[in-house]
C-alpha atoms as a PDB file:
ATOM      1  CA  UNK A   1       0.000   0.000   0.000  1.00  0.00           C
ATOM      2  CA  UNK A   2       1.289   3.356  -1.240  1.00  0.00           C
ATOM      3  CA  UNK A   3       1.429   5.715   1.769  1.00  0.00           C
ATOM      4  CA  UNK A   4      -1.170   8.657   1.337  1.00  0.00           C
ATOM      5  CA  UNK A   5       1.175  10.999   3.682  1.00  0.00           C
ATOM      6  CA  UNK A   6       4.315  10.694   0.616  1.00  0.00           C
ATOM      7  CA  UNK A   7       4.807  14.065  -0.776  1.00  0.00           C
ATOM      8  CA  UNK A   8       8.106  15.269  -3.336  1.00  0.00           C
ATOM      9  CA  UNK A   9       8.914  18.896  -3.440  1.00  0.00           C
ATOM     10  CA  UNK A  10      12.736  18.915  -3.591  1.00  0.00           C
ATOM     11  CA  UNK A  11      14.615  18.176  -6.724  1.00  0.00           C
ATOM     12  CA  UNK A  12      15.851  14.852  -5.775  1.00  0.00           C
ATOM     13  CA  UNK A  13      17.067  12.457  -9.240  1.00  0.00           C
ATOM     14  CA  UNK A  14      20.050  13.130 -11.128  1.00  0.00           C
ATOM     15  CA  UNK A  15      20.477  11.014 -14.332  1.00  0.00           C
ATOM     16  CA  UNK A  16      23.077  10.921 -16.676  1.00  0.00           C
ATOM     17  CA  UNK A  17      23.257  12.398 -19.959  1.00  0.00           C
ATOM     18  CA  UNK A  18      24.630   8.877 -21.351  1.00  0.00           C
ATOM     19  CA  UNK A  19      20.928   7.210 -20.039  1.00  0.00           C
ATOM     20  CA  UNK A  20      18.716   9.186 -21.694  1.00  0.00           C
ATOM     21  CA  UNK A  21      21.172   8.667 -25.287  1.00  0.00           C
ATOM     22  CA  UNK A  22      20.924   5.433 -24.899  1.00  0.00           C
ATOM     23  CA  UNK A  23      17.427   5.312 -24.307  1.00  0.00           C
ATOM     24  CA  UNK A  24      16.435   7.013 -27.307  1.00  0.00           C
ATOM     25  CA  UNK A  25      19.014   4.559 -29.118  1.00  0.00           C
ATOM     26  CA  UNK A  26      16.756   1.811 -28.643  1.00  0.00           C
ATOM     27  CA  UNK A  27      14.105   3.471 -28.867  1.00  0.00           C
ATOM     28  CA  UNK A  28      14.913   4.947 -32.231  1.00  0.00           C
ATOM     29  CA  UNK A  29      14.531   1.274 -33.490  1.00  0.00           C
ATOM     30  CA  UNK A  30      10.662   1.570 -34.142  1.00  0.00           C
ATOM     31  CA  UNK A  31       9.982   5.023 -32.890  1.00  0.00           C
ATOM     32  CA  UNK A  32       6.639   4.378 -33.844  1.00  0.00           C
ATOM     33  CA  UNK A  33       5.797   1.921 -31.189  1.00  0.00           C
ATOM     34  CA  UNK A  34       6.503   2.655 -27.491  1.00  0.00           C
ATOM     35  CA  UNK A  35       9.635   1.027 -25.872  1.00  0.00           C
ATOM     36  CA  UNK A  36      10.548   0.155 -22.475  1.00  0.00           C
ATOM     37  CA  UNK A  37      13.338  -0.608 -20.102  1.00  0.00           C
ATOM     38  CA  UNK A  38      14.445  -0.654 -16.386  1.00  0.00           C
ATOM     39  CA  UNK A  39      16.366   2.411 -14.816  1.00  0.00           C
ATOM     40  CA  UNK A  40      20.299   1.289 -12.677  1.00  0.00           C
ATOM     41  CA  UNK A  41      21.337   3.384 -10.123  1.00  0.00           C
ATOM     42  CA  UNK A  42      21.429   4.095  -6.179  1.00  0.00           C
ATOM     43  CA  UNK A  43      20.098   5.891  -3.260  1.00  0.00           C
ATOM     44  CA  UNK A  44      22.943   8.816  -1.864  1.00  0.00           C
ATOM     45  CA  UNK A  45      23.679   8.327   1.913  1.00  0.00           C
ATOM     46  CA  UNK A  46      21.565  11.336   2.524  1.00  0.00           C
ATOM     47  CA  UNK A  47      18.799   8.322   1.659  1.00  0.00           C
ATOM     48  CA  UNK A  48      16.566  11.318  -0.733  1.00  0.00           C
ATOM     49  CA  UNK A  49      19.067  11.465  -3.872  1.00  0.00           C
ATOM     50  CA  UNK A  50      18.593   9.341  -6.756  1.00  0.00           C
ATOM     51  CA  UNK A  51      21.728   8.567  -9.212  1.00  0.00           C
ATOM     52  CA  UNK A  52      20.912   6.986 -12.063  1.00  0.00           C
ATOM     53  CA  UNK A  53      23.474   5.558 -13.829  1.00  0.00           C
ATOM     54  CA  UNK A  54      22.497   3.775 -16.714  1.00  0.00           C
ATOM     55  CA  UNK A  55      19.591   1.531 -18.533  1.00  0.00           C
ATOM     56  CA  UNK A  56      18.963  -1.701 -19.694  1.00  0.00           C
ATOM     57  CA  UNK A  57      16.333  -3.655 -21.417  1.00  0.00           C
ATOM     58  CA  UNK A  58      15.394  -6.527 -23.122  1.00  0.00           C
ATOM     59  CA  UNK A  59      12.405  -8.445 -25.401  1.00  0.00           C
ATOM     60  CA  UNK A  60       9.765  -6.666 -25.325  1.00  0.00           C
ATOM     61  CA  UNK A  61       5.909  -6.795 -26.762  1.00  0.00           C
ATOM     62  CA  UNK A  62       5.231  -3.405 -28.297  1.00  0.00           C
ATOM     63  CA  UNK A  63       2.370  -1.596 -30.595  1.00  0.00           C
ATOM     64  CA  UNK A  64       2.178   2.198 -30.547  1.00  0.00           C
ATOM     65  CA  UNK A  65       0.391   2.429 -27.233  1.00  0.00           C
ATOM     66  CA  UNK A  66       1.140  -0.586 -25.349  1.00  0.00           C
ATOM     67  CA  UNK A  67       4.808  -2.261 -23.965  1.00  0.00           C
ATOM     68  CA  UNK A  68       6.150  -4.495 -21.477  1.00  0.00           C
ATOM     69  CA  UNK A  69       9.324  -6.655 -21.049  1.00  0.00           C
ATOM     70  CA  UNK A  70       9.340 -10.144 -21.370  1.00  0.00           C
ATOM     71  CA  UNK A  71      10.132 -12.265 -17.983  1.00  0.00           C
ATOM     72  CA  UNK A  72      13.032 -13.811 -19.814  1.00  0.00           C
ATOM     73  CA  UNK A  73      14.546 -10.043 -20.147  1.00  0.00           C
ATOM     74  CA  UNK A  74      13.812  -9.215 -16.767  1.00  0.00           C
ATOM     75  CA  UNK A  75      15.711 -11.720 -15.413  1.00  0.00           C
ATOM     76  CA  UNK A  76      18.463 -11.332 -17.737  1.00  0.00           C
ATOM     77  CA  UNK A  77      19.052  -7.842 -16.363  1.00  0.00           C
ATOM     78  CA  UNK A  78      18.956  -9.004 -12.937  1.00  0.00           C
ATOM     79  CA  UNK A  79      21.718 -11.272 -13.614  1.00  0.00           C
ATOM     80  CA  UNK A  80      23.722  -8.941 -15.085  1.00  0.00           C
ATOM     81  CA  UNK A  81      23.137  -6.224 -12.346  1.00  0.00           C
ATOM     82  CA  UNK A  82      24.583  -9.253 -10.101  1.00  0.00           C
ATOM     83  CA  UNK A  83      27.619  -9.579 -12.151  1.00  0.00           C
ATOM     84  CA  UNK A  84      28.478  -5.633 -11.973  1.00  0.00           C
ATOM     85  CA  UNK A  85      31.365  -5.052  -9.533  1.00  0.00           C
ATOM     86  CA  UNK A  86      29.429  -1.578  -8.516  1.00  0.00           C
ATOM     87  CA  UNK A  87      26.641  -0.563  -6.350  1.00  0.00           C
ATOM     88  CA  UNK A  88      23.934  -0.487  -8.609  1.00  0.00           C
ATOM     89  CA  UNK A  89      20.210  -1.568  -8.142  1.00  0.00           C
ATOM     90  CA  UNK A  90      17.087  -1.243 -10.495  1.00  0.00           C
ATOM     91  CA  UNK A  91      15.948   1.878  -8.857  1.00  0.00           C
ATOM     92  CA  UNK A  92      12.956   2.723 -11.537  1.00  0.00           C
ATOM     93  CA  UNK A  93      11.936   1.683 -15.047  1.00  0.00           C
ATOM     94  CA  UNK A  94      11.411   3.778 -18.579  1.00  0.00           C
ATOM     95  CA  UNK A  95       9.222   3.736 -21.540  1.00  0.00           C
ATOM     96  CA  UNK A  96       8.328   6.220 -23.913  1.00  0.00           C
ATOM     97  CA  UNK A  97       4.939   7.694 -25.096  1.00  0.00           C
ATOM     98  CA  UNK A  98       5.475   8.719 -28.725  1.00  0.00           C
ATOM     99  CA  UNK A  99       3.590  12.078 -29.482  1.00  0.00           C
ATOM    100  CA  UNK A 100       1.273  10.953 -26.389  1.00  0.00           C
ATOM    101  CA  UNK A 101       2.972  13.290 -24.149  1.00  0.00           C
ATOM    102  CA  UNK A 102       4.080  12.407 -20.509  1.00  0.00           C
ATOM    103  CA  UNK A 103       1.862  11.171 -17.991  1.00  0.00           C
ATOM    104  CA  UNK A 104       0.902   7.486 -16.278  1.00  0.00           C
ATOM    105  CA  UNK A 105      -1.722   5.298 -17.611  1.00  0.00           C
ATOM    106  CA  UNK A 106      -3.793   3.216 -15.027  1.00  0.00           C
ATOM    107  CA  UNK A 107      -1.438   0.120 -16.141  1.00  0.00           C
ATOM    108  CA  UNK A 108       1.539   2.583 -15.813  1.00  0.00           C
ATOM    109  CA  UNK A 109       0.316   3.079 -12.368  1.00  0.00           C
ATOM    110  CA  UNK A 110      -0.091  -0.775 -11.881  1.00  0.00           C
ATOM    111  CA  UNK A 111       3.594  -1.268 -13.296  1.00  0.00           C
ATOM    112  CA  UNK A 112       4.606   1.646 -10.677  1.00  0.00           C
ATOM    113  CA  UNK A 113       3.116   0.022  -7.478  1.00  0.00           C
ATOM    114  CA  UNK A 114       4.893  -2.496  -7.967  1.00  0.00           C
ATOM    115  CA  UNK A 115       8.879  -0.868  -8.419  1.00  0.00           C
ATOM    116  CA  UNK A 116       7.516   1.380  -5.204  1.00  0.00           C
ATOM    117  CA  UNK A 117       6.383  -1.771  -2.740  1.00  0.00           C
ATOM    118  CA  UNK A 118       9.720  -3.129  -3.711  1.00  0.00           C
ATOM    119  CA  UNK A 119      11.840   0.278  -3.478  1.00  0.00           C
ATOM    120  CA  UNK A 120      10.026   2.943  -1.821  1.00  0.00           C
ATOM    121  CA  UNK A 121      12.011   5.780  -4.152  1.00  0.00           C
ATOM    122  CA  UNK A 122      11.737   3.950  -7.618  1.00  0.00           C
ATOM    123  CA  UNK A 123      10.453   6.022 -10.304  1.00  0.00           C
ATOM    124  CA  UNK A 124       8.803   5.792 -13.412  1.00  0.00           C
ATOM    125  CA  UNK A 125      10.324   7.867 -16.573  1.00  0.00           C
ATOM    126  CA  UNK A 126       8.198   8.488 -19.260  1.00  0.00           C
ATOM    127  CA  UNK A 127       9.810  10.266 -22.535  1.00  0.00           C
ATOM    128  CA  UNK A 128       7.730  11.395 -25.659  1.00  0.00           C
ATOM    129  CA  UNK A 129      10.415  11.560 -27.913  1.00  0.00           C
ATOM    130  CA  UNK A 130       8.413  12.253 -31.469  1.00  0.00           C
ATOM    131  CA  UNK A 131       8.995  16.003 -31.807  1.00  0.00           C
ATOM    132  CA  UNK A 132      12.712  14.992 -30.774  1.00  0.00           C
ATOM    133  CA  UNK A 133      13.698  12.990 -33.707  1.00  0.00           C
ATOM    134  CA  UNK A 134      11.862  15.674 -36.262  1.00  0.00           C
ATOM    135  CA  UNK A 135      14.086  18.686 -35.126  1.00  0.00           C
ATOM    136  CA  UNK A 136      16.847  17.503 -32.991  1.00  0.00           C
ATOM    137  CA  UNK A 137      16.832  19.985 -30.505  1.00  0.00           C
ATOM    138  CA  UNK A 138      16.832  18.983 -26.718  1.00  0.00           C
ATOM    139  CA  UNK A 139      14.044  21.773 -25.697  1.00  0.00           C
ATOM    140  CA  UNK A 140      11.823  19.476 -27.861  1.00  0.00           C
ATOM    141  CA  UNK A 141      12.506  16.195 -25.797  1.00  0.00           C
ATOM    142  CA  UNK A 142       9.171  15.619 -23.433  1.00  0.00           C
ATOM    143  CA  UNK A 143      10.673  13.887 -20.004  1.00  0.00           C
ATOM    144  CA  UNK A 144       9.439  13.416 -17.076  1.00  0.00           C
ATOM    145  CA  UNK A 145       9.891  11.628 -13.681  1.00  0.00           C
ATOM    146  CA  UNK A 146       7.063  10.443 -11.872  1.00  0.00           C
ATOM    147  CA  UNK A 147       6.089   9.025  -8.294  1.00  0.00           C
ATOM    148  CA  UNK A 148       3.575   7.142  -6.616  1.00  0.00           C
ATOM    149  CA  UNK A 149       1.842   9.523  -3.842  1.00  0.00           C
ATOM    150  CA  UNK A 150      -1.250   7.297  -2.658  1.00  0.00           C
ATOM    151  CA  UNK A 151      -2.861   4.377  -4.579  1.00  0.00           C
ATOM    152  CA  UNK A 152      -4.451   6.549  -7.347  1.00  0.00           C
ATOM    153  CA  UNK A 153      -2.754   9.456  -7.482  1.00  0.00           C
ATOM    154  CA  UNK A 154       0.956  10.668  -8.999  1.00  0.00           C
ATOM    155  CA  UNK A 155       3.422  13.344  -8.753  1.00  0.00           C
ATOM    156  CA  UNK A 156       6.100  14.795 -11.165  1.00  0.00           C
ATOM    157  CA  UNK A 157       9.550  14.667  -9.534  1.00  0.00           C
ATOM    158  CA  UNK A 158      12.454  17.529 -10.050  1.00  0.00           C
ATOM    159  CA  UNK A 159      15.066  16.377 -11.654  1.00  0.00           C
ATOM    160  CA  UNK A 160      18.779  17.270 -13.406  1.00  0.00           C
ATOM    161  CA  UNK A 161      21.289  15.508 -15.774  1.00  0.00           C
ATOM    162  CA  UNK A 162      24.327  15.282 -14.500  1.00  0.00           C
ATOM    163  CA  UNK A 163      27.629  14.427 -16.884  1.00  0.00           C
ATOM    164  CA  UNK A 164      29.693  11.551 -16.576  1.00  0.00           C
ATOM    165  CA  UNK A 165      33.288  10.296 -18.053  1.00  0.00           C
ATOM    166  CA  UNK A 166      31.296   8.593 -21.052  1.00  0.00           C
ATOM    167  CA  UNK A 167      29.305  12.169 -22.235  1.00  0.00           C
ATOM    168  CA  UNK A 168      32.022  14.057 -21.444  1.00  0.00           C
ATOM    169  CA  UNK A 169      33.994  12.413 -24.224  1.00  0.00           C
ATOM    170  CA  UNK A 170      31.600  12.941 -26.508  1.00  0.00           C
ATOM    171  CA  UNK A 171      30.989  15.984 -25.763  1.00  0.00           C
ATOM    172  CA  UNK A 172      34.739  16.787 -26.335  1.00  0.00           C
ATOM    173  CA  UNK A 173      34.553  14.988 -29.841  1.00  0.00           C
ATOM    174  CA  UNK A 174      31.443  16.826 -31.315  1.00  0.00           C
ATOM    175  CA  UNK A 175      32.669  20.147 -29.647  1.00  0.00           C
ATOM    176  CA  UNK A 176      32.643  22.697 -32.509  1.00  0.00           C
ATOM    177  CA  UNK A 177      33.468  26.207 -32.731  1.00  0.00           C
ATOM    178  CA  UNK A 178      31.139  28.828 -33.205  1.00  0.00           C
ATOM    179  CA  UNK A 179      33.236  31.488 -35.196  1.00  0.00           C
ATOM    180  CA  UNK A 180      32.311  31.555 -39.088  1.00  0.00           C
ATOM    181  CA  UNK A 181      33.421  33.222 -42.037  1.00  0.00           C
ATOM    182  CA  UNK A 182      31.096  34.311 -44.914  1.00  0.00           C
ATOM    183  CA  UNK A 183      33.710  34.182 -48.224  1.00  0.00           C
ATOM    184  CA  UNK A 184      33.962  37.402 -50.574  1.00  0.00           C
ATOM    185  CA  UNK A 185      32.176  37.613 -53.560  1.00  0.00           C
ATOM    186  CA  UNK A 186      33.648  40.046 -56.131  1.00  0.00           C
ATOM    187  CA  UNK A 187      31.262  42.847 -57.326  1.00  0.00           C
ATOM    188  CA  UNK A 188      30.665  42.176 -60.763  1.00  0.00           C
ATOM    189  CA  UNK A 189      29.058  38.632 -59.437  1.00  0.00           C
ATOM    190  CA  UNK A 190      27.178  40.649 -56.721  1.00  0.00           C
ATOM    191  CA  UNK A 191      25.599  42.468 -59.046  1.00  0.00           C
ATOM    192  CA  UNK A 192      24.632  39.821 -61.505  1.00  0.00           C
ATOM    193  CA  UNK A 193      23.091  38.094 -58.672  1.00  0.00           C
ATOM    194  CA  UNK A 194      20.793  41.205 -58.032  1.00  0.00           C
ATOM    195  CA  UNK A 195      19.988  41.685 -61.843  1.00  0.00           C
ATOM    196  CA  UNK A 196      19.006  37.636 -61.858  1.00  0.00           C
ATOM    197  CA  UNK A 197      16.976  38.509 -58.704  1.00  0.00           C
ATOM    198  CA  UNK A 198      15.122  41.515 -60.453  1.00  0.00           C
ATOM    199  CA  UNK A 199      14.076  39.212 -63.485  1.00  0.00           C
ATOM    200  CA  UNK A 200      12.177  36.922 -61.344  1.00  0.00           C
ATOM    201  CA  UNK A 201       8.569  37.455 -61.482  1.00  0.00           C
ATOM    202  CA  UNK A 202       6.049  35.183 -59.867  1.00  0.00           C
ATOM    203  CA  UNK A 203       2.847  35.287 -57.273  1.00  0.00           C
ATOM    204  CA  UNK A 204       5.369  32.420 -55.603  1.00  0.00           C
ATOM    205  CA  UNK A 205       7.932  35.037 -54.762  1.00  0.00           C
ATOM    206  CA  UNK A 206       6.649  37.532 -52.318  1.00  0.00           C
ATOM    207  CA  UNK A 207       8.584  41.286 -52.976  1.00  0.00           C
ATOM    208  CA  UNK A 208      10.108  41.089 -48.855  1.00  0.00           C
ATOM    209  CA  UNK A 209      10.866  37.211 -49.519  1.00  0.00           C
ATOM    210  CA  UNK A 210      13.232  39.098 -52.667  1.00  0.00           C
ATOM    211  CA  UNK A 211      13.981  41.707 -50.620  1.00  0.00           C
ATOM    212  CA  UNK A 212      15.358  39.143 -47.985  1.00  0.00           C
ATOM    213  CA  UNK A 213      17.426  38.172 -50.030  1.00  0.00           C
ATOM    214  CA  UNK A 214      18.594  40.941 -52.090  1.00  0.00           C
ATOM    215  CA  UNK A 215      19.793  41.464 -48.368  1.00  0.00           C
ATOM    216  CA  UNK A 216      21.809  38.167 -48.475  1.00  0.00           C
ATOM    217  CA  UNK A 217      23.418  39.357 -51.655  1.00  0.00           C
ATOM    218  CA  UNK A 218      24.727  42.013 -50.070  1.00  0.00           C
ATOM    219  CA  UNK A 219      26.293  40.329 -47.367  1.00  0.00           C
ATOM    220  CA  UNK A 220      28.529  38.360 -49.521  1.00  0.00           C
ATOM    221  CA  UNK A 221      29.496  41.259 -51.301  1.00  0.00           C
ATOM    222  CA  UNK A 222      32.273  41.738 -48.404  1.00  0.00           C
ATOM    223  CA  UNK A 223      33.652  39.155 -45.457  1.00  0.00           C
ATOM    224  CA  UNK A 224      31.737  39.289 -42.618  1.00  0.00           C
ATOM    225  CA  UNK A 225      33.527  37.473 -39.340  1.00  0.00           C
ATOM    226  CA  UNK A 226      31.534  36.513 -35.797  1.00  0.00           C
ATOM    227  CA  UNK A 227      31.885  34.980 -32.621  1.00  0.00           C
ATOM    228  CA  UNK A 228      28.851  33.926 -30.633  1.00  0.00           C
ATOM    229  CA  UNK A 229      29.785  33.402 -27.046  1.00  0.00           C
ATOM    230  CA  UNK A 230      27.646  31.167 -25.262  1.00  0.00           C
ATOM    231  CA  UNK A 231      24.535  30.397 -28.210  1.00  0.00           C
ATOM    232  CA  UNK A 232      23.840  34.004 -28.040  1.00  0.00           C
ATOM    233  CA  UNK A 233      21.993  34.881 -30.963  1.00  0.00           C
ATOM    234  CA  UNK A 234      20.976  31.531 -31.760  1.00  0.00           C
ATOM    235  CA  UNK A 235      17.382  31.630 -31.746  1.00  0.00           C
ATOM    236  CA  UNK A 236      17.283  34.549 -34.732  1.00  0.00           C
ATOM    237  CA  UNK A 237      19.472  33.068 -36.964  1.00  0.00           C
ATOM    238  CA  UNK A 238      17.274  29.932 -36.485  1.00  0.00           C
ATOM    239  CA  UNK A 239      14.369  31.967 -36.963  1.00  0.00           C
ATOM    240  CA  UNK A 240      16.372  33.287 -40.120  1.00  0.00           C
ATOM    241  CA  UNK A 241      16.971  29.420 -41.374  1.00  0.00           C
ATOM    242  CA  UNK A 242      13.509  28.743 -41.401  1.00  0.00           C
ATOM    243  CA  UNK A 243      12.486  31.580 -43.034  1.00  0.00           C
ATOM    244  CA  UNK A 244      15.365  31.051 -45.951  1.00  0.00           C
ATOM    245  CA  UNK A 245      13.980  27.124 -45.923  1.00  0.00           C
ATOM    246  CA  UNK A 246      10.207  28.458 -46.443  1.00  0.00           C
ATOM    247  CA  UNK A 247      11.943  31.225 -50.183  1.00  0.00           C
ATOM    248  CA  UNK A 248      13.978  28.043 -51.017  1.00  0.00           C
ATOM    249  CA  UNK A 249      10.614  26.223 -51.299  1.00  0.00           C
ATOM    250  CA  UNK A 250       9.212  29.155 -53.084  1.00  0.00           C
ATOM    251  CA  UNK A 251      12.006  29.190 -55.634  1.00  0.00           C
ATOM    252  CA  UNK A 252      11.097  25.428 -56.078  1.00  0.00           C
ATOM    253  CA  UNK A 253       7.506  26.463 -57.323  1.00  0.00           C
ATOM    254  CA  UNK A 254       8.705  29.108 -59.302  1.00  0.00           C
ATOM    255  CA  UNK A 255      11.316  26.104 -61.300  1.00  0.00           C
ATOM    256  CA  UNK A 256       7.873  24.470 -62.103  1.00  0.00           C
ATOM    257  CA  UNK A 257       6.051  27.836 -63.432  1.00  0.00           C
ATOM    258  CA  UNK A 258       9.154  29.939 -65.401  1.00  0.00           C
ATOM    259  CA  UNK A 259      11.122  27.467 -67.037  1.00  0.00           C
ATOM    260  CA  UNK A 260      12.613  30.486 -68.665  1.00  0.00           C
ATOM    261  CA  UNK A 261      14.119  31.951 -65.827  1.00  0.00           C
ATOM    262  CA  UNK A 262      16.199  28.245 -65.078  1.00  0.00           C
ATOM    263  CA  UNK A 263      19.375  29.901 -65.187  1.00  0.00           C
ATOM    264  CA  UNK A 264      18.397  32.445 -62.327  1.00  0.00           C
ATOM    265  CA  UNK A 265      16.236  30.580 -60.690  1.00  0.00           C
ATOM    266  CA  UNK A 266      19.114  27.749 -59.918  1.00  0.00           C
ATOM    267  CA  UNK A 267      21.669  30.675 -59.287  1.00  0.00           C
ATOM    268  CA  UNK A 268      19.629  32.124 -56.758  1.00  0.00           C
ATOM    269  CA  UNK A 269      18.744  28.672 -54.820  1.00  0.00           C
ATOM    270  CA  UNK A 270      22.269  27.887 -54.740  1.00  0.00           C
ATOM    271  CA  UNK A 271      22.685  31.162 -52.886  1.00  0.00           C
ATOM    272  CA  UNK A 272      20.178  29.921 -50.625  1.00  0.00           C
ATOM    273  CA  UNK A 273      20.614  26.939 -49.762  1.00  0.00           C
ATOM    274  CA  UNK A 274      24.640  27.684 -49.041  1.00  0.00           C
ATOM    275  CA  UNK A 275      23.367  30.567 -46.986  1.00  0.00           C
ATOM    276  CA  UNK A 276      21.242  27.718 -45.169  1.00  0.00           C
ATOM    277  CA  UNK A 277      24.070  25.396 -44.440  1.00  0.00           C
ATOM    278  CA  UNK A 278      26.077  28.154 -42.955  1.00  0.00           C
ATOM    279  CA  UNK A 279      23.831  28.949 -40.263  1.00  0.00           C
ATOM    280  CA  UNK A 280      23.035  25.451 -40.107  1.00  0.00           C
ATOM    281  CA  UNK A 281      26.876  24.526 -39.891  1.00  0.00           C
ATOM    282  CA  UNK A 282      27.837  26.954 -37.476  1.00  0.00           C
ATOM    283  CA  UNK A 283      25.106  27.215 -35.181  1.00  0.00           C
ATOM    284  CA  UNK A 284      22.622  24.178 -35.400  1.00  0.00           C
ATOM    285  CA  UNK A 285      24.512  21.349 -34.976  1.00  0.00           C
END
């Protein structure tokens, strides 16, 4: 029986980074059908902290809203967590909710009673990882940790990632440097690019979509060198990408209506899409 006194206000669980990569690794299989697995880690001596330290699962029956683990995995793991020379316990489980959001079902309660009678501080993580794997940005990753607080009723748990030896080497191996360098283009080709721009006429091509990038034109007329300190910045030239994304679609159209205007037409994408991949290059990955 789930006490009805058991309340969690302090930010008590610190996973690492590693976990919740490797999560989505498996996940990533079949993103289209939820996945599951059991969360390793231990209790701090102040006996309120939760470490989690890594994952592991197994067979599993999945559809797109429905998962458990076979037996035969679940005692796999626990044989495995006996043959780790650390400290280690199953301290929680994991499964994901694709585009369901995060919350517990009434079996996801049922599967949570059951880590909590055996380990009063286990917790259930539920990820929704769909919006994740369309744009790649961590701000779009749905996680949360939940508890137990009487038979019926739940809580979402504070938590942080911590970073440990394993994502700190990759972190040091993807590690990129934010200053960038926009070439010269001489001004005879500058201004062939805005006469090509000029002859473009089409209900596809808005006149501050051209103006945009009369704009861009004019930047590469002369090098242009930055250095963003700390992602400052990042969320307008982002805003910028997806704008130059929605005129490099528009230039697309305008290849199917003016056939004429090819020559311009692929000049001017090229300008585009290059201007994409710098911003993309130096800022987005």
């Amino acid at each position: 029986m789930i006490s009805q006194q058991m309340t969690y206000t302090k930010k008590e669980i610190h996973i690492s980074a590693y976990v919740i990569a490797k999560i989505l690794a498996v996940d990533a299989i079949d993103p289209s059908k939820e996945s599951a697995g059991v969360l390793l880690g231990y209790l701090e001596e102040d006996g309120e902290t939760l470490v989690i330290t890594d994952f592991d699962t197994g067979k599993q029956k999945q559809t797109s809203t429905f998962v458990v683990l076979d037996d035969e995995a679940l005692v796999q793991i626990v044989q495995d967590l006996q043959n780790r020379d650390k400290k280690e316990t199953i301290v929680g489980w994991v499964h994901t909710h694709p585009s369901f959001g995060c919350f517990l079902s009434g079996t996801d309660k049922s599967t949570q009673r059951i880590y909590q009678n055996l380990f009063p501080q286990a917790v259930a993580l539920v990820i929704d990882p769909s919006k994740y794997y369309q744009t790649s940005k961590q701000r779009d990753l749905e996680i949360e940790f939940f508890r137990l607080i009487s038979d019926l009723d739940y809580q979402a748990i504070p938590y942080g990632f911590y970073f440990d030896e394993i994502t700190r080497h990759l972190s040091n191996l993807v590690e990129v440097d934010l200053k960038w360098e926009l070439p010269q283009l001489p001004a005879n080709e500058v201004r062939k690019l805005h006469q090509k721009l000029d002859t473009i006429v089409s209900p596809s091509l808005e006149s501050e979509e051209k103006q945009l990038l009369h704009g861009f034109v004019d930047i590469l007329s002369e090098t242009t060198e930055q250095f963003v300190e700390g992602g400052e910045g990042k969320e307008l030239l982002e805003a910028i990408d997806t704008r130059l994304n929605v005129i490099a679609q528009n230039v697309n159209k305008i290849y199917n209506e003016e056939t004429f205007n090819l020559y311009a037409i692929l000049n001017i994408v090229s300008v585009v899409l290059i201007a994409v991949a710098w911003f993309l290059l130096a800022f987005l990955t």
